[in-house]
C-alpha atoms as a PDB file:
ATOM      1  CA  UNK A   1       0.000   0.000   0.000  1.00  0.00           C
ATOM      2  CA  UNK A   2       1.188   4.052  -0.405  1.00  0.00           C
ATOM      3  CA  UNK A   3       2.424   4.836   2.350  1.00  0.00           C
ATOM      4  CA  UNK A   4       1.677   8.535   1.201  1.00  0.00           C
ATOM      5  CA  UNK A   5      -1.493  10.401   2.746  1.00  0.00           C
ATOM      6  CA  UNK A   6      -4.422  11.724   0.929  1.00  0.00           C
ATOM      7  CA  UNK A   7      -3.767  15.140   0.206  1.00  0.00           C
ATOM      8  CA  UNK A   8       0.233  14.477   0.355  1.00  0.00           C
ATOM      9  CA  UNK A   9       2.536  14.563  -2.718  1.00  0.00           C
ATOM     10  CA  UNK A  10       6.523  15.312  -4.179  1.00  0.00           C
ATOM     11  CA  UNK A  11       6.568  17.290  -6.900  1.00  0.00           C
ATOM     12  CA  UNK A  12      10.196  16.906  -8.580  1.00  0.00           C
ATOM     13  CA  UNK A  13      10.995  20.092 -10.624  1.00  0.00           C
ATOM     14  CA  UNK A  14      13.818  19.582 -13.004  1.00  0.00           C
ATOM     15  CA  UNK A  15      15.543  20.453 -15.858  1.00  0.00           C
ATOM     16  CA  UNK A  16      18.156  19.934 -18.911  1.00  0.00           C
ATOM     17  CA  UNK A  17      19.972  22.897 -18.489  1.00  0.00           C
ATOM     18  CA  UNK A  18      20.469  26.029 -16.152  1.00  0.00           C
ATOM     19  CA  UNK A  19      18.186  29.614 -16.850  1.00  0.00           C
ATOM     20  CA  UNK A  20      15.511  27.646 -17.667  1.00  0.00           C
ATOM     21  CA  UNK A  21      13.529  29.112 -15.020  1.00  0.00           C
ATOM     22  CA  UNK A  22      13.559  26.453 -12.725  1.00  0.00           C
ATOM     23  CA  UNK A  23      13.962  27.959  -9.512  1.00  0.00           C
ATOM     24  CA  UNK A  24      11.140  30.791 -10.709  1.00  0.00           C
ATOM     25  CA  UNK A  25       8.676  27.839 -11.091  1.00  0.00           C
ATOM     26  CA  UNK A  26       8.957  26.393  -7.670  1.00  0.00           C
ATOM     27  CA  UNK A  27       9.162  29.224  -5.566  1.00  0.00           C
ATOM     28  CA  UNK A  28       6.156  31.145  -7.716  1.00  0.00           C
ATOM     29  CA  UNK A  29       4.300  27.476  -7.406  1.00  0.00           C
ATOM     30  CA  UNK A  30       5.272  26.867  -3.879  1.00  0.00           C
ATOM     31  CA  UNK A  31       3.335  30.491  -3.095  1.00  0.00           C
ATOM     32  CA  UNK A  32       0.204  30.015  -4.854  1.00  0.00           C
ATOM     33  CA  UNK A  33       0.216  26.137  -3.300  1.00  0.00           C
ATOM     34  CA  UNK A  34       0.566  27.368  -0.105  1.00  0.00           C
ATOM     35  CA  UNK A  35      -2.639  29.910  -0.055  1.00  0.00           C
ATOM     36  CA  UNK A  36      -4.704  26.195   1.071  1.00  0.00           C
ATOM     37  CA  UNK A  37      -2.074  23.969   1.368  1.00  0.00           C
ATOM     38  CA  UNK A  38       1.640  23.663   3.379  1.00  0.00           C
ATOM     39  CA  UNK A  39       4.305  23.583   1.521  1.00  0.00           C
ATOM     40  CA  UNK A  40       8.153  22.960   1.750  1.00  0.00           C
ATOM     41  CA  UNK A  41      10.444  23.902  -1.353  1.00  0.00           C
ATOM     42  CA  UNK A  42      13.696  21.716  -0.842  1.00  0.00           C
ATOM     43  CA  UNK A  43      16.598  22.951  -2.833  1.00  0.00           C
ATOM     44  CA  UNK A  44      18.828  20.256  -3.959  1.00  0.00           C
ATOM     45  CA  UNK A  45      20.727  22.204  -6.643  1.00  0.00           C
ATOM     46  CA  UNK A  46      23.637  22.090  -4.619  1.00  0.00           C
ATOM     47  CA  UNK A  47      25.952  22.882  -7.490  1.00  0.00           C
ATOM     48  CA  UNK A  48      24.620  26.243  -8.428  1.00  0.00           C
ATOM     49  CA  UNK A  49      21.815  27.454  -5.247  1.00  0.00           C
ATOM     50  CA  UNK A  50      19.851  30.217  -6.139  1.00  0.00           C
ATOM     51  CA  UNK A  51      17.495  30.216  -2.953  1.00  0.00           C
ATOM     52  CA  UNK A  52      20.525  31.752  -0.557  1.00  0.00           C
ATOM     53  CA  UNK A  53      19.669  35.742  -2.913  1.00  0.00           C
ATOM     54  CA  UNK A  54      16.162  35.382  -1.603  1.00  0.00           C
ATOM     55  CA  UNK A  55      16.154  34.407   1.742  1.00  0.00           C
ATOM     56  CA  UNK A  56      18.669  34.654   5.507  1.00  0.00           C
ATOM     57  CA  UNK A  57      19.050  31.228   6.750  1.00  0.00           C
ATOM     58  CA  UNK A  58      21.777  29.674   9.101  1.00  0.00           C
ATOM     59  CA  UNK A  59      21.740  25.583   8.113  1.00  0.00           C
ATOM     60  CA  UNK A  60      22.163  24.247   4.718  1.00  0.00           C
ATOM     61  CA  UNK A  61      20.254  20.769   3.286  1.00  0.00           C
ATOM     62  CA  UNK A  62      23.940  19.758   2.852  1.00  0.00           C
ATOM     63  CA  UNK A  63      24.709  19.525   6.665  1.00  0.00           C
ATOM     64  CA  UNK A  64      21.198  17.510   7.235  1.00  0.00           C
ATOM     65  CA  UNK A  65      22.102  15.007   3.856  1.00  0.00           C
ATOM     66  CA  UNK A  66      25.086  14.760   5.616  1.00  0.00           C
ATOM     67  CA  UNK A  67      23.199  12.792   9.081  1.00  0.00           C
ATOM     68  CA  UNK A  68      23.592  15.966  11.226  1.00  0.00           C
ATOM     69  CA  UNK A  69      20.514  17.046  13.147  1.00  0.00           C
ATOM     70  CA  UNK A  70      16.906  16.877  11.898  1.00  0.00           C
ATOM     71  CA  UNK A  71      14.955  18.409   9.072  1.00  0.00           C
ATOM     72  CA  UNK A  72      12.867  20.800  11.366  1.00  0.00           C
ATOM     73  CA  UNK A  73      16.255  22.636  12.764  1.00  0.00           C
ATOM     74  CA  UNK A  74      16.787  23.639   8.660  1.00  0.00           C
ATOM     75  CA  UNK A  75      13.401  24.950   7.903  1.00  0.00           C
ATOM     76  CA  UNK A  76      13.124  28.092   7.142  1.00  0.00           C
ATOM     77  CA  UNK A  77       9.433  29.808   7.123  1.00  0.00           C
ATOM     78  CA  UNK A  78       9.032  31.826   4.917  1.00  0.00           C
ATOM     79  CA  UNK A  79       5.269  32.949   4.707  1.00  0.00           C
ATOM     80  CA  UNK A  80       2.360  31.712   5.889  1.00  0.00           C
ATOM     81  CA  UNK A  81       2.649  27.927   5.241  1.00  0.00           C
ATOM     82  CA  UNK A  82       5.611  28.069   3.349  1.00  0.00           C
ATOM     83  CA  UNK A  83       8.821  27.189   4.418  1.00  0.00           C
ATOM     84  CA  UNK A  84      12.228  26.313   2.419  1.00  0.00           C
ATOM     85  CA  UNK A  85      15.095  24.182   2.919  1.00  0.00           C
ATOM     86  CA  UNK A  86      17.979  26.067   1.355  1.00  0.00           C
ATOM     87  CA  UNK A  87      21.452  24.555  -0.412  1.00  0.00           C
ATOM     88  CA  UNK A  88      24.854  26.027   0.994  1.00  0.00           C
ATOM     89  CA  UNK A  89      25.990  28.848  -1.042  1.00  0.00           C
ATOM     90  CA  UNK A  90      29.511  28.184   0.524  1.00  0.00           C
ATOM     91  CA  UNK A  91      32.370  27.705  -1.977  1.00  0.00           C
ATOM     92  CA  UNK A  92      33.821  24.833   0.438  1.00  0.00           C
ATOM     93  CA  UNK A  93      30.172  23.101  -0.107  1.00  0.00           C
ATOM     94  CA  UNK A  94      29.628  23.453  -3.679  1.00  0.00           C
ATOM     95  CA  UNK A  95      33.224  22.019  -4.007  1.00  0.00           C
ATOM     96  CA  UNK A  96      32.585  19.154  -1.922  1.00  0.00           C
ATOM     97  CA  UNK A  97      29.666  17.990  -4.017  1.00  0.00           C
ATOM     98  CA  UNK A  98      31.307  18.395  -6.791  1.00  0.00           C
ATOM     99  CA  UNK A  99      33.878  16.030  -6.057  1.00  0.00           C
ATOM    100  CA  UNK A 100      30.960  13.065  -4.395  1.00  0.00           C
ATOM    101  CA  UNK A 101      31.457   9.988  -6.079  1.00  0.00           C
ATOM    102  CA  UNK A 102      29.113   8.148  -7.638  1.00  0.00           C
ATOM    103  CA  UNK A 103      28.746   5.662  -4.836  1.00  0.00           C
ATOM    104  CA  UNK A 104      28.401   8.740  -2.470  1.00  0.00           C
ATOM    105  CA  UNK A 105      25.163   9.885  -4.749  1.00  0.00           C
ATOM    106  CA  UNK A 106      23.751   6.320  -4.362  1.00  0.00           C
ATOM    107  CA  UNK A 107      23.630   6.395  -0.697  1.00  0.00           C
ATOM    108  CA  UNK A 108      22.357   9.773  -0.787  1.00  0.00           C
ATOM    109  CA  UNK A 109      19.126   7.815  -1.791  1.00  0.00           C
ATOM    110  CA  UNK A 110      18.683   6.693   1.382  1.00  0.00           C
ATOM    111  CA  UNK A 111      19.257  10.108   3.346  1.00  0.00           C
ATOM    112  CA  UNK A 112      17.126  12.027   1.048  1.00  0.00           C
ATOM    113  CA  UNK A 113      14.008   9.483   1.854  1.00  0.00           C
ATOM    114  CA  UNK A 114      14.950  10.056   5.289  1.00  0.00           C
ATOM    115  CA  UNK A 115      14.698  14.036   5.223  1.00  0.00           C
ATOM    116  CA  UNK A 116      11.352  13.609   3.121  1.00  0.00           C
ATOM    117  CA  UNK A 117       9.671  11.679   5.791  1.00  0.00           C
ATOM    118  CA  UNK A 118      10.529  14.057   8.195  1.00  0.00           C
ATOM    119  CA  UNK A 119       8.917  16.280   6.207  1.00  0.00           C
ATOM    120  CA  UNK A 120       5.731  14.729   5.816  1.00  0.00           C
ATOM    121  CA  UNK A 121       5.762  13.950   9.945  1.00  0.00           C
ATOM    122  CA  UNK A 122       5.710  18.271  10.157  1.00  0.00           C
ATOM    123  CA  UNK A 123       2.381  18.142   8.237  1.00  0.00           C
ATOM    124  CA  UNK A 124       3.689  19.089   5.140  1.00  0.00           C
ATOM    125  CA  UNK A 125       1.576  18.637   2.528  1.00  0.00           C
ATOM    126  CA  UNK A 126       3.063  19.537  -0.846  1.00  0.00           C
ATOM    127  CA  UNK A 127       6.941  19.259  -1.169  1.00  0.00           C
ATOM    128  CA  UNK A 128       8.860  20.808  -3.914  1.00  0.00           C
ATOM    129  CA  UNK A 129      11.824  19.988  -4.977  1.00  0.00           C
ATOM    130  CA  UNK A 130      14.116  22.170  -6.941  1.00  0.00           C
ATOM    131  CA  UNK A 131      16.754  19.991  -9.007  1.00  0.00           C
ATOM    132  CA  UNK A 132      20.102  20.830 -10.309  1.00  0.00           C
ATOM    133  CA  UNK A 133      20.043  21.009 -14.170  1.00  0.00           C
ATOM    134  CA  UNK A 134      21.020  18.209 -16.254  1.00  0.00           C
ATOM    135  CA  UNK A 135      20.917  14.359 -14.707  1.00  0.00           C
ATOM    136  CA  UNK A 136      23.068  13.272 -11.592  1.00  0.00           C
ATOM    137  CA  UNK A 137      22.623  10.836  -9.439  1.00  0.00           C
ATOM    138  CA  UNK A 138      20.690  13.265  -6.905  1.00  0.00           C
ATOM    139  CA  UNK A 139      18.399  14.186  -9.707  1.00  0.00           C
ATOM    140  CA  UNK A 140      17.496  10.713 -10.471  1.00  0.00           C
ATOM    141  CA  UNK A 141      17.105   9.867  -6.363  1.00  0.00           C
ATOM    142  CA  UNK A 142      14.857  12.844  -6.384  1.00  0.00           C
ATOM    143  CA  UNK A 143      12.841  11.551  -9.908  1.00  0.00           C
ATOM    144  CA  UNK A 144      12.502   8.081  -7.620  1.00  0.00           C
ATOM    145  CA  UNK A 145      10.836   9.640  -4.654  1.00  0.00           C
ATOM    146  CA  UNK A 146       8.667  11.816  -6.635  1.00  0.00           C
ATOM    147  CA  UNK A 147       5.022  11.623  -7.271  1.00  0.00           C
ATOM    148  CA  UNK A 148       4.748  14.198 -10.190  1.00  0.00           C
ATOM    149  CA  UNK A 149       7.562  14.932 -12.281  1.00  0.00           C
ATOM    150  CA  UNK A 150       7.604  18.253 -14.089  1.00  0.00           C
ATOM    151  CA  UNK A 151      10.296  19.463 -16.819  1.00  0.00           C
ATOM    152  CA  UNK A 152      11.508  23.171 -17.200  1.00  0.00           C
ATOM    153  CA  UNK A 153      12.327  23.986 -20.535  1.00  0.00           C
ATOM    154  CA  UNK A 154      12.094  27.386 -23.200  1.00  0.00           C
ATOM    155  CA  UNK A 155      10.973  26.412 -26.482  1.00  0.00           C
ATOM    156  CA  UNK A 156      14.527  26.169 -27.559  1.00  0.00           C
ATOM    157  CA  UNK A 157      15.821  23.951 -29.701  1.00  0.00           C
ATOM    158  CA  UNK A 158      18.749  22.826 -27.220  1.00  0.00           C
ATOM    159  CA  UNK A 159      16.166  22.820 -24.408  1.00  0.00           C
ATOM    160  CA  UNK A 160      13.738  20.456 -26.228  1.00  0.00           C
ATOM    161  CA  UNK A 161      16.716  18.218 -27.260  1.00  0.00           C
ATOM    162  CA  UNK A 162      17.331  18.237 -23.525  1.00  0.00           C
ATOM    163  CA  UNK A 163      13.401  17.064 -22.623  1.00  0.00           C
ATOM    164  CA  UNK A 164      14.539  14.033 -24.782  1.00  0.00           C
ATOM    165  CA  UNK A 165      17.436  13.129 -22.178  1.00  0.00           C
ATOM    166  CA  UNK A 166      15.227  13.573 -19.479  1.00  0.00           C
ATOM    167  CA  UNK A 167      12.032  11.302 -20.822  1.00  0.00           C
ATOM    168  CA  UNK A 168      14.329   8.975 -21.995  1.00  0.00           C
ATOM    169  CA  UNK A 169      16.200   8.857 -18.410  1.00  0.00           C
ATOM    170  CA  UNK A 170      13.266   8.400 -16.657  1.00  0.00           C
ATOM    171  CA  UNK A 171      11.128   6.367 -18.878  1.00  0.00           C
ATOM    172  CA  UNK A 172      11.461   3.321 -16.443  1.00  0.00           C
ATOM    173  CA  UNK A 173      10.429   5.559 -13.743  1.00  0.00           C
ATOM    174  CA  UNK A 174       6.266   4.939 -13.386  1.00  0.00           C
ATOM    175  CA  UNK A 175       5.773   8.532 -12.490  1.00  0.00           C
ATOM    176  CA  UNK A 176       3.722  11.489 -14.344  1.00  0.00           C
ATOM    177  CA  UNK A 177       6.156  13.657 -16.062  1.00  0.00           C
ATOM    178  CA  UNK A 178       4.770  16.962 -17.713  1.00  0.00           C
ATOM    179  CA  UNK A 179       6.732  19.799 -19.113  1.00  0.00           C
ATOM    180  CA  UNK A 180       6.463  23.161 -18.197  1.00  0.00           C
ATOM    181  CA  UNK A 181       7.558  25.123 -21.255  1.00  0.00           C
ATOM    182  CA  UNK A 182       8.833  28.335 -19.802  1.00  0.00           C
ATOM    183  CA  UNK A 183       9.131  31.986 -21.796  1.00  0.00           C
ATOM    184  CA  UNK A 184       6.653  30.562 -24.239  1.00  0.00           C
ATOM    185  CA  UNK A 185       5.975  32.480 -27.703  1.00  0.00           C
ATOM    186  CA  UNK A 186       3.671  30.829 -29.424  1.00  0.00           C
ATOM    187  CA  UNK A 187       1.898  26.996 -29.500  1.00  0.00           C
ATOM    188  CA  UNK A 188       4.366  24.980 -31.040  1.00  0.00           C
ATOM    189  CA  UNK A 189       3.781  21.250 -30.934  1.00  0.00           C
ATOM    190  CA  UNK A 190       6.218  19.045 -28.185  1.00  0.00           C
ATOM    191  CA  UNK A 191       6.174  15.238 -28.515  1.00  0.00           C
ATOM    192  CA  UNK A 192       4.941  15.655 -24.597  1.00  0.00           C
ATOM    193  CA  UNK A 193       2.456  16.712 -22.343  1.00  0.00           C
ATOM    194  CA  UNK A 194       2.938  19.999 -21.542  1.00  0.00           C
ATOM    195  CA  UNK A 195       0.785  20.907 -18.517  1.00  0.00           C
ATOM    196  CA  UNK A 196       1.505  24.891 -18.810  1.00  0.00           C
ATOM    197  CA  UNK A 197       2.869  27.138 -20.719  1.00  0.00           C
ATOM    198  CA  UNK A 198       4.375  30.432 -19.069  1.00  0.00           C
ATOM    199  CA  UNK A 199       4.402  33.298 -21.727  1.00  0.00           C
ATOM    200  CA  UNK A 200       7.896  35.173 -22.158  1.00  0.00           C
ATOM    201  CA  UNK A 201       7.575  38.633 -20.484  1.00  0.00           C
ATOM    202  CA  UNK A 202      10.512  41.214 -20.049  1.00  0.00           C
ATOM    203  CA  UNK A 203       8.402  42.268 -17.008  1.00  0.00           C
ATOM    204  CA  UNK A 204       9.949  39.204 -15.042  1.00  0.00           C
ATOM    205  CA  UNK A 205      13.374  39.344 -13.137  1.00  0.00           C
ATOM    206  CA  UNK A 206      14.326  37.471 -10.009  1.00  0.00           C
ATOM    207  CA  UNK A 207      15.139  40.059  -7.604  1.00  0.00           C
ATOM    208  CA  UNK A 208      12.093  39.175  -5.516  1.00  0.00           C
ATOM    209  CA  UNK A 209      11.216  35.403  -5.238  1.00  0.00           C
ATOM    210  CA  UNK A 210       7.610  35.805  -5.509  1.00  0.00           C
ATOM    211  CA  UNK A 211       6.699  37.216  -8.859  1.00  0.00           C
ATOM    212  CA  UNK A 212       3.016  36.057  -8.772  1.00  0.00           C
ATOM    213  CA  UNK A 213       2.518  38.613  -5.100  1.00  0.00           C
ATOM    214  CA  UNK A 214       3.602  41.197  -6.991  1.00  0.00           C
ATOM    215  CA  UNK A 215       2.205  41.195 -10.485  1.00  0.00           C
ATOM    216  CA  UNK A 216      -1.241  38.848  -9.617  1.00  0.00           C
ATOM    217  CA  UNK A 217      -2.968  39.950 -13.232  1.00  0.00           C
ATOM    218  CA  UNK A 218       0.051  39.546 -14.737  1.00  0.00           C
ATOM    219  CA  UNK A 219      -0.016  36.957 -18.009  1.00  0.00           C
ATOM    220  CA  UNK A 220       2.446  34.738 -16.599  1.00  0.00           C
ATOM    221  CA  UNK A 221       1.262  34.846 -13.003  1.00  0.00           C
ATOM    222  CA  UNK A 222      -1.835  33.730 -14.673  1.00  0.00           C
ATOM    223  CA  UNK A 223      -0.311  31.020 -16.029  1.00  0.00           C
ATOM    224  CA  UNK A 224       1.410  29.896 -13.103  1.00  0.00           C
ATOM    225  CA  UNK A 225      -1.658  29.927 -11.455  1.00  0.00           C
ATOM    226  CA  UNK A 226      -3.265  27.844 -13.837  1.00  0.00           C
ATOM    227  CA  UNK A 227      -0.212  25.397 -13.152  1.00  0.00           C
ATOM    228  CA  UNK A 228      -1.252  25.210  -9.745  1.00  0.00           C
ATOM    229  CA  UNK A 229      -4.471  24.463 -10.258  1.00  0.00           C
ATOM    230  CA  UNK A 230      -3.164  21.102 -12.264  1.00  0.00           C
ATOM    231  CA  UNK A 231      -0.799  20.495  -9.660  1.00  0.00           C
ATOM    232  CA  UNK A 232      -3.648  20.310  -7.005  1.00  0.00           C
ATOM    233  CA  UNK A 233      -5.864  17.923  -8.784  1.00  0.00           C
ATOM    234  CA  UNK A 234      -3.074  15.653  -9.465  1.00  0.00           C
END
């Protein structure tokens, strides 16, 4: 039987390569989630974190991967039933994972489910998890735990060459997968689902991580919302 309650879910964001707007997806997803639901956003880009610009935090998701302390020392509230779990934006960290073996990524496997279930013991609802670009091993642990899989692209023609990788990586993994086709410009036809598509806008920049508070009648907060909403009836 699922262990995993009604309501709950893992949402693994993810994609091929970096500025694909990744990290604007699951924070501006994590906020709308959160108006009804709680909601964590776990960073596990540890190559490259982004969520350190937004947000003052003390403890890193690399110390608590590592076995030390517990996942509710990390958290970091952020609004009202959201809270993130930031990556270490220290040189000495990023260095270290870039150096973990591939047997070190395999165990991580383990850890990671560990983290998640202390998650879901806080009452957390909705988990997010924002990926490092292209496929590691973490990436694929994350694509394992996951109960929706969604895939950050622009309708470039790298970027859709990268959604092949990604399918094809996965395709023994019995999870939904959707892309989210990001800076959109038109309807052109993917070989996917695509379960939104965000409309390109010079209006959006990342110097505040919640573009959807700001702009709410905005085209792409509109379509984020709209992502949401097919999130929650997943």
């Amino acid at each position: 039987m699922d262990e995993r309650q009604v309501g709950e879910m893992i949402v693994g964001i993810h994609s091929f390569k970096g500025g694909s707007g990744k990290t604007f997806v699951a924070l501006n997803l994590g906020y709308l989630l959160s108006m009804e639901r709680r909601v964590c956003v776990l960073e596990l880009d540890l190559r490259a974190p982004a969520l350190y610009s937004f947000f003052r935090g003390e403890r890193y998701i690399n110390e608590l991967l590592g076995g030390r302390g517990n996942a509710e020392e990390y958290l970091l509230r952020v609004r009202k039933n959201l809270s993130v779990l930031m990556a270490s934006p220290a040189l000495k960290d990023i260095k270290t994972c870039l150096r973990r073996e591939d047997v070190e990524g395999v165990r991580m496997l383990g850890r990671l489910q560990e983290v998640v279930s202390e998650l879901r013991s806080l009452d957390f609802e909705l988990i997010l998890i924002d990926n490092s670009p292209g496929l590691s091993y973490m990436s694929v642990n994350s694509m394992i735990l996951s109960d929706l899989l969604l895939f950050v692209a622009r309708p470039e023609r790298q970027e859709v060459e990268g959604l092949r990788n990604l399918f094809d990586v996965s395709k023994n993994i019995e999870k939904p997968k959707y892309v989210v086709l990001n800076r959109s410009t038109g309807d052109a036809a993917l070989p996917y689902e695509v379960a939104a598509r965000i409309p390109c806008s010079c209006d959006v920049t990342m110097d505040y991580p919640f573009f959807v508070e700001r702009h709410e009648n905005h085209e792409v907060s509109r379509a984020l919302k709209k992502l949401a909403e097919f999130v929650s009836r997943r």
